[in-house]
Protein backbone atom coordinates (compact mmCIF):
# COMPACT_ATOMS: atom_id res chain seq x y z
CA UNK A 1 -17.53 -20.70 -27.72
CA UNK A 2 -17.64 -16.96 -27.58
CA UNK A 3 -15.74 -15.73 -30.52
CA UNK A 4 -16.16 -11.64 -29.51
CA UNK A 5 -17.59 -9.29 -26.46
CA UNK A 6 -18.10 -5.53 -25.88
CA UNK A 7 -16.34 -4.23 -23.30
CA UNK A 8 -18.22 -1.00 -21.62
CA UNK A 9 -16.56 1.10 -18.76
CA UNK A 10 -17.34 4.45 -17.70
CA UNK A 11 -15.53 7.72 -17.87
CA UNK A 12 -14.41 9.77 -13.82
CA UNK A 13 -13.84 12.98 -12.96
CA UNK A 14 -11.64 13.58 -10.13
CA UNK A 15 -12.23 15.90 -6.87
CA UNK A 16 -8.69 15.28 -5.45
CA UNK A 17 -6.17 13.48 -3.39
CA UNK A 18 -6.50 12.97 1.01
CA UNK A 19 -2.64 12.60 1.49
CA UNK A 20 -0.14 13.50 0.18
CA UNK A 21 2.57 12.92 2.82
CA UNK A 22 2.16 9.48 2.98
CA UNK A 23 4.15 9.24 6.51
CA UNK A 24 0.64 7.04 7.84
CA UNK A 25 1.90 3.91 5.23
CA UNK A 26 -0.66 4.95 2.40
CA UNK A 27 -0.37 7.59 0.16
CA UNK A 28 -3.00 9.78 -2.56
CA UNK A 29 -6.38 8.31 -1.51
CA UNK A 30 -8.79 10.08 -4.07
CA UNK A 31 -12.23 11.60 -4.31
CA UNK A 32 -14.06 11.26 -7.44
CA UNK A 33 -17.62 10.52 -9.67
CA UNK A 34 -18.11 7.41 -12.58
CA UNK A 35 -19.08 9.17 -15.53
CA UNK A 36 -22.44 7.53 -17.72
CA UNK A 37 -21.21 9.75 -20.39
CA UNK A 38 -18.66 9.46 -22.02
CA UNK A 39 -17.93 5.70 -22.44
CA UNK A 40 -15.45 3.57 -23.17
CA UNK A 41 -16.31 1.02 -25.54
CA UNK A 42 -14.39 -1.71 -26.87
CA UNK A 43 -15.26 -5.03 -28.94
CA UNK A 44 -12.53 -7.56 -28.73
CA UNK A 45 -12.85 -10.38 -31.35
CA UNK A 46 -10.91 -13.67 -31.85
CA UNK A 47 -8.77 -13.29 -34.68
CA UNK A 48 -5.97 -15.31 -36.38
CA UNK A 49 -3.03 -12.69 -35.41
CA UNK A 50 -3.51 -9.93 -33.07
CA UNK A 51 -4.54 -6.28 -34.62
CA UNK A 52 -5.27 -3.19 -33.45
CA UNK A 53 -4.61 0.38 -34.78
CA UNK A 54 -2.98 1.40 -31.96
CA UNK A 55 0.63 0.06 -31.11
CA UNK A 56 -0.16 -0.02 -27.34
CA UNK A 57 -3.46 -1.68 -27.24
CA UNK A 58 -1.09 -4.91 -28.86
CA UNK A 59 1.09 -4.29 -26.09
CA UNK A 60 -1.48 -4.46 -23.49
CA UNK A 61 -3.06 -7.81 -25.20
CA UNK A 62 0.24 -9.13 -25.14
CA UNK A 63 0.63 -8.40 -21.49
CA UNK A 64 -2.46 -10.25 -20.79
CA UNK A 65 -2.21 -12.70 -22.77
CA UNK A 66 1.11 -13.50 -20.98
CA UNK A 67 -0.19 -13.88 -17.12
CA UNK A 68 -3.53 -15.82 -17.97
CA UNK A 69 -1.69 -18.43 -20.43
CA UNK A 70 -3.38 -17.93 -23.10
CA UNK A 71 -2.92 -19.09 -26.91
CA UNK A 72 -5.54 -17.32 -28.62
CA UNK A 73 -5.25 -14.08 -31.17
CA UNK A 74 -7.17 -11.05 -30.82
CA UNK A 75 -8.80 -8.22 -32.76
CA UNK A 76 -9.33 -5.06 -30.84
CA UNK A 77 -11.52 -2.14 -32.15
CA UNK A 78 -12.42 1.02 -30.25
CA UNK A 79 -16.10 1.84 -30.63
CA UNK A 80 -16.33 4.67 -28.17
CA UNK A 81 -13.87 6.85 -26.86
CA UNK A 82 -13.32 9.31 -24.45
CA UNK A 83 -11.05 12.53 -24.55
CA UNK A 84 -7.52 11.13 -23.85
CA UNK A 85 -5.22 12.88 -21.03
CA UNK A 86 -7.42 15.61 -20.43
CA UNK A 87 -8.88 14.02 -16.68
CA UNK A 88 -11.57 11.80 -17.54
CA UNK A 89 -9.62 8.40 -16.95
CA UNK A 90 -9.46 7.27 -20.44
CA UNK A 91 -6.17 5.36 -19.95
CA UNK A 92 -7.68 3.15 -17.00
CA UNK A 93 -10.63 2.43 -18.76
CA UNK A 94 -9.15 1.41 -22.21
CA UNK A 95 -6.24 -0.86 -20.52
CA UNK A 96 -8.58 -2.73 -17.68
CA UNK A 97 -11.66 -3.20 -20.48
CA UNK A 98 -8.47 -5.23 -22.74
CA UNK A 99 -7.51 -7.08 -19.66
CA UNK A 100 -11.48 -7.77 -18.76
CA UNK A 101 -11.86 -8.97 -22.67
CA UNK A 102 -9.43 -10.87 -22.76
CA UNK A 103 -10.28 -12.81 -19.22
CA UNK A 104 -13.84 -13.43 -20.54
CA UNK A 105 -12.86 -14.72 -23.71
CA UNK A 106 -9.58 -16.95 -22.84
CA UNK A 107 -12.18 -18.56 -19.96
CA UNK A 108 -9.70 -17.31 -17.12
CA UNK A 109 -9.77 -16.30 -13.81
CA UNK A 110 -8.42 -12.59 -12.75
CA UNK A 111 -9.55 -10.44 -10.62
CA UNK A 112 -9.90 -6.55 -11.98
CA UNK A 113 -7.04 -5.87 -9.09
CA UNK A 114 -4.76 -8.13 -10.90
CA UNK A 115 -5.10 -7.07 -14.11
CA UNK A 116 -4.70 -3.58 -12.90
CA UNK A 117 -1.62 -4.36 -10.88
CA UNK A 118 0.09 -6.05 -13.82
CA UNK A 119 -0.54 -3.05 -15.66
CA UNK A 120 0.47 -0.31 -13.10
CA UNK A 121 -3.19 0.67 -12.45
CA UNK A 122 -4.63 1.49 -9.54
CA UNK A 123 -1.34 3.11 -7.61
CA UNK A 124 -0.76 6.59 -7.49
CA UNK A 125 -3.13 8.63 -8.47
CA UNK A 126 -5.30 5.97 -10.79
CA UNK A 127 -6.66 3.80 -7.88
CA UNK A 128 -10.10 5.95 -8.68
CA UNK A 129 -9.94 4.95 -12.28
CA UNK A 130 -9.91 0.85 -10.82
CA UNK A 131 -12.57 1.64 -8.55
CA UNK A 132 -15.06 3.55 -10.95
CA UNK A 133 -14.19 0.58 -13.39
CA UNK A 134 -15.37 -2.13 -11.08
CA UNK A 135 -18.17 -0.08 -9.05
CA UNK A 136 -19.36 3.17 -10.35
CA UNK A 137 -21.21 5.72 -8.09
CA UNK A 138 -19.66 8.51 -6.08
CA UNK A 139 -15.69 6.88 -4.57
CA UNK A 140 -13.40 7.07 -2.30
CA UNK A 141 -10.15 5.40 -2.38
CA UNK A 142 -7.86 4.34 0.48
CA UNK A 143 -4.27 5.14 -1.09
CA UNK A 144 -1.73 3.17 -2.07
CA UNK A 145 0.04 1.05 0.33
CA UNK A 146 3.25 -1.23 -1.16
CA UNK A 147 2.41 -0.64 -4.65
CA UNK A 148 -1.07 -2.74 -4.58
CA UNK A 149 -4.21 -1.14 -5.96
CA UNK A 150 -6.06 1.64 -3.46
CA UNK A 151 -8.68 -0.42 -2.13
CA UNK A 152 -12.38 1.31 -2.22
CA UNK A 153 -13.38 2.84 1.76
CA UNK A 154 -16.61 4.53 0.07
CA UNK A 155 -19.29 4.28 -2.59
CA UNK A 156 -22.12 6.18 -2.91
CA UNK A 157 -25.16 6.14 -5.08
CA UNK A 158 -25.84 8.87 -6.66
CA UNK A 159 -29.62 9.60 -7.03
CA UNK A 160 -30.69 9.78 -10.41
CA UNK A 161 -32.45 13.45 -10.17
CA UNK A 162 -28.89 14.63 -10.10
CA UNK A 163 -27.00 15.85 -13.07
CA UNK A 164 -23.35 16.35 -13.66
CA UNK A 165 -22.38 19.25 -16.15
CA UNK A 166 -19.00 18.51 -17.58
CA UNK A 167 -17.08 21.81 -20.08
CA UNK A 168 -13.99 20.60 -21.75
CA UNK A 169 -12.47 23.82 -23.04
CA UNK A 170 -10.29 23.91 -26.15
CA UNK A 171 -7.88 26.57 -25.59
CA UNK A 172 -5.90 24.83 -22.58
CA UNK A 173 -5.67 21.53 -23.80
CA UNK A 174 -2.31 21.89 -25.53
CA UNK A 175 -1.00 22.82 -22.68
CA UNK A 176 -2.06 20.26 -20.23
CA UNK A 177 -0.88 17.73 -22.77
CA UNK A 178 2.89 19.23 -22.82
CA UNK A 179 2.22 18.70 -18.31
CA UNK A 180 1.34 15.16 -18.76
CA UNK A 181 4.18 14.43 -20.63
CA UNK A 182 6.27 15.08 -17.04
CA UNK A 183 3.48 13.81 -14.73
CA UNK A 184 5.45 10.78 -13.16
CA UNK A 185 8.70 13.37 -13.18
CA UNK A 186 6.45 16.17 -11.09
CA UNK A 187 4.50 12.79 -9.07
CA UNK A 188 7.90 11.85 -7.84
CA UNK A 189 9.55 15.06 -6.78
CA UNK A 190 6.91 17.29 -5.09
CA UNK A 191 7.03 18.40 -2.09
CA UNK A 192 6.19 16.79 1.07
CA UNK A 193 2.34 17.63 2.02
CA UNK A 194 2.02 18.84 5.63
CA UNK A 195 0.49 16.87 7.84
CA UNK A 196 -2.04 19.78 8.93
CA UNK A 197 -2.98 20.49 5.78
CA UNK A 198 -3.64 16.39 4.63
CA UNK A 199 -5.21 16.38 8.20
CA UNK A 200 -7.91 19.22 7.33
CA UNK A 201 -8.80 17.42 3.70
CA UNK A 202 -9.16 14.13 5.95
CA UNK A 203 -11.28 16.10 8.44
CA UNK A 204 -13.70 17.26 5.28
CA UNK A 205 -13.76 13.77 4.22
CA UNK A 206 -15.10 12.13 7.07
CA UNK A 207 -16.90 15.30 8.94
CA UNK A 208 -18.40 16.74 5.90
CA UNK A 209 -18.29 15.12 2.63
CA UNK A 210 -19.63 11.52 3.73
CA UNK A 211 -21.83 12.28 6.14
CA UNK A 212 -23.63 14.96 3.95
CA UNK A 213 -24.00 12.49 1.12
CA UNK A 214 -25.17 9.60 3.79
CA UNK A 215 -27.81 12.14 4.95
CA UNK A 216 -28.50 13.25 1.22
CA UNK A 217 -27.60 16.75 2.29
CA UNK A 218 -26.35 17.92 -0.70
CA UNK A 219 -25.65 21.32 -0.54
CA UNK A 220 -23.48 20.78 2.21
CA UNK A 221 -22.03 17.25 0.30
CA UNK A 222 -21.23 19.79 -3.12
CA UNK A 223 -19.60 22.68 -0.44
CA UNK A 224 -16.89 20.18 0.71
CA UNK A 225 -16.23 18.74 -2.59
CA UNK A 226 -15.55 22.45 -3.83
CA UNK A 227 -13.89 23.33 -0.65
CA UNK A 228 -11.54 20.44 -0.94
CA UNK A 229 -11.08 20.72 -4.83
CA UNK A 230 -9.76 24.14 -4.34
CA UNK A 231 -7.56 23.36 -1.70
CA UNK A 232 -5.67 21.32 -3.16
CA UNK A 233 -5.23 23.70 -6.21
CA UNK A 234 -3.08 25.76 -4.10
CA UNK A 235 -0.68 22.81 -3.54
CA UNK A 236 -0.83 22.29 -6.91
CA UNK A 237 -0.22 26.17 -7.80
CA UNK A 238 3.27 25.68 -8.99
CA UNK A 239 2.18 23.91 -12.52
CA UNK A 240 -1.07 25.38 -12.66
CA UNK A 241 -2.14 29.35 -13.56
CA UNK A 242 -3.32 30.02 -10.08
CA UNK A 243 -5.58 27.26 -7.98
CA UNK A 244 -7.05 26.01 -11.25
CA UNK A 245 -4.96 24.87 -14.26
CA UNK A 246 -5.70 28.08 -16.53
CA UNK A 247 -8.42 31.05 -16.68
CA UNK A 248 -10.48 29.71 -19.06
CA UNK A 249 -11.15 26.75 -15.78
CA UNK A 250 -11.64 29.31 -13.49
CA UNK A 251 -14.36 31.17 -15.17
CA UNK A 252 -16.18 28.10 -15.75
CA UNK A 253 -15.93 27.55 -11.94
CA UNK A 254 -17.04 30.82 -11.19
CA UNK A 255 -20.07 30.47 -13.96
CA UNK A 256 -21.01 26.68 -12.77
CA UNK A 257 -21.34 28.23 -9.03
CA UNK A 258 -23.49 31.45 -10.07
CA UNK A 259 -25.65 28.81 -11.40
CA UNK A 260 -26.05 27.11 -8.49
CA UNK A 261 -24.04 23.99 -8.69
CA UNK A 262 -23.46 21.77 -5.45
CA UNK A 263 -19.90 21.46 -6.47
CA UNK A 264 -17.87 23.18 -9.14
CA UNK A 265 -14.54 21.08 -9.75
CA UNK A 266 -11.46 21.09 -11.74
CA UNK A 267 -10.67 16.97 -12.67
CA UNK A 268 -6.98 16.13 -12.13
CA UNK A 269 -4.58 18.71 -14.20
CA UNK A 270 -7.55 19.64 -16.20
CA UNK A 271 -9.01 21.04 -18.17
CA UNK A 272 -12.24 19.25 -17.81
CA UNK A 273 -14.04 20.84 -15.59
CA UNK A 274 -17.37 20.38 -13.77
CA UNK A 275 -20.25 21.18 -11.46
CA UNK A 276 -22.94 18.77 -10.08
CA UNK A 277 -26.65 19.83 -9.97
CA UNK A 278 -30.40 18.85 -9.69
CA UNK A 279 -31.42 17.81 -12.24
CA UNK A 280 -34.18 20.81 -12.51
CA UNK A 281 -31.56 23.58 -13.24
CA UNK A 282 -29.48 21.34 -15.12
CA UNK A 283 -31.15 22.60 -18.70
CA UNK A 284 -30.15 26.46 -18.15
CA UNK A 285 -26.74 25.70 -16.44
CA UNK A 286 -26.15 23.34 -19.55
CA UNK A 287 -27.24 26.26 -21.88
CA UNK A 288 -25.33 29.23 -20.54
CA UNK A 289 -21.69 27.06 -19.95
CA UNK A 290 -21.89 25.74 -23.52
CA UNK A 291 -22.33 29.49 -24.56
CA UNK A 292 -19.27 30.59 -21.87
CA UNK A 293 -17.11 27.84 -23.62
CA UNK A 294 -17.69 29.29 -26.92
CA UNK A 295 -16.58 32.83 -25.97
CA UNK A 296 -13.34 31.19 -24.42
CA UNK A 297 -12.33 29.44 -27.77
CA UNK A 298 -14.49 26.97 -27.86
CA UNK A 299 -14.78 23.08 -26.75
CA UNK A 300 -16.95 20.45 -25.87
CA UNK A 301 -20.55 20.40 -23.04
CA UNK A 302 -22.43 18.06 -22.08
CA UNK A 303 -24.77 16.86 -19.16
CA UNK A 304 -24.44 13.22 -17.94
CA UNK A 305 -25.61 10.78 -14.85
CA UNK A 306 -22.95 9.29 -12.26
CA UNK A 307 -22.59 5.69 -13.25
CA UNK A 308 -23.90 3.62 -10.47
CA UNK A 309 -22.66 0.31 -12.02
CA UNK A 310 -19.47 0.44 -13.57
CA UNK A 311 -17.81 -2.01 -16.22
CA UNK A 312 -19.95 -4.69 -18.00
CA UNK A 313 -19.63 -6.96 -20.89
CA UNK A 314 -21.72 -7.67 -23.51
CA UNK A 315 -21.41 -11.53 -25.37
């Protein structure tokens, strides 16, 4: 009998949400990369009374424990980690990779969906978060229809000559923290999309962004990912500093597209920000952001692969 198991998922970055109207039956839909770095890693060990160190990873094995029926008593310890609320998906990953655990070691049967749904995963805007769990690559998400997980309309893989340069500046963070606290408040009251403008975002969707990445065109791929990024900032312009979440974003936008990035994105609220690029002028673009986040008050740079594979367990 397995007595333990590492649970690895990737981190995501978001590009952005097809619909917000919702008047077609579905609602959100969302845009967005797996992340090879950085990763979630848990070990989950049988243990004689359930521990962690944090007071909502018991809740969670509880939870699970609950649906699949199962008597054992779990130790959970958080090897890796990944920035939390700051739009790389740490919540998903760290709540599906207890659920995963616990299935593999309880010898149960649950689909990822169903562990999501039990959780709340997967609706609103998290169906991206499900989807890079289970599949990695490049996603895109169908919405949310009667409150079951967005299913997956599109994966890509990302070649592996391409390099994703992700800034997480200091400064805004505080900020963006005090916003999350309200996210389901703001998620629930804001105003109805228009139809013409969900209607163009669908229209670079399926005329631009997936057939440029079919036909490995990538310039062309990284223009509609910026194009729809930043339109959607200026729906989101009421909590945010202008089309991005705060200046210190926007410069690194501005810098990541000087450089010659395909795309140059702002992930959910923020402020994680990012631009995607051969892997050739990845080096120098790598360089000269990490020096722009130090003259904005510092923060974290780094240069990572799309995860092509998503979740896996290690016995």
């Amino acid at each position: 009998m397995k007595k333990e198991v590492l649970i690895s998922a990737p981190s995501h970055v978001h590009i952005g949400n097809i619909d917000l109207n919702g008047n077609l039956g579905r609602k959100y839909g969302t845009l967005g990369f797996a992340l090879e770095n950085p990763r979630f890693v848990l070990k989950l060990s049988l243990s004689e009374t359930d521990y962690a160190k944090n007071e909502d990873i018991i809740n969670y094995i509880t939870i699970y424990k609950q649906y699949l029926n199962c008597n054992k008593s779990f130790e959970a310890e958080i090897i890796e980690d990944i920035p939390k609320n700051v739009g790389l998906g740490r919540t998903t990953s760290l709540i599906l990779s207890i659920g995963f655990g616990i299935t593999y070691l309880c010898n149960k049967k649950a689909s990822i969906d169903e562990l999501a749904k039990l959780t709340n995963r997967g609706n609103q805007n998290s169906g991206l978060g499900v989807n890079a769990f289970k599949y990695g690559g490049f996603i895109i998400d169908g919405g949310v229809k009667d409150n079951n997980v967005a299913p997956l309309i599109f994966r890509g893989i990302v070649p592996d000559d391409l390099r994703i340069i992700v800034a997480l500046p200091e400064k805004p963070i505080k900020k963006i923290l005090e916003l999350k606290e309200h996210e389901e408040e703001i998620l629930s009251n804001l105003p109805v999309m228009e139809e013409s403008f969900s209607s163009y975002l669908s229209r670079l969707v399926l005329m631009k962004i997936m057939p440029s990445f079919e036909e490995e065109d990538f310039k062309s791929f990284g223009e509609g990912l910026t194009e729809f990024n930043s339109s959607l900032g200026r729906y989101w312009k009421k909590y945010q500093d202008s089309i991005y979440c705060c200046k210190e974003v926007e410069e690194i936008i501005n810098e990541l597209k000087s450089l010659g990035a395909y795309c140059a994105c702002q992930s959910s609220w923020g402020p994680t920000t990012y631009g995607l690029f051969d892997y050739k002028k990845s080096d120098k673009a790598l360089e000269v952001i990490n020096e722009l986040v130090k003259k904005l008050g510092g923060g974290k740079v780094w240069v990572t692969k799309v995860d092509n594979t998503g979740a896996f367990l290690k016995a």
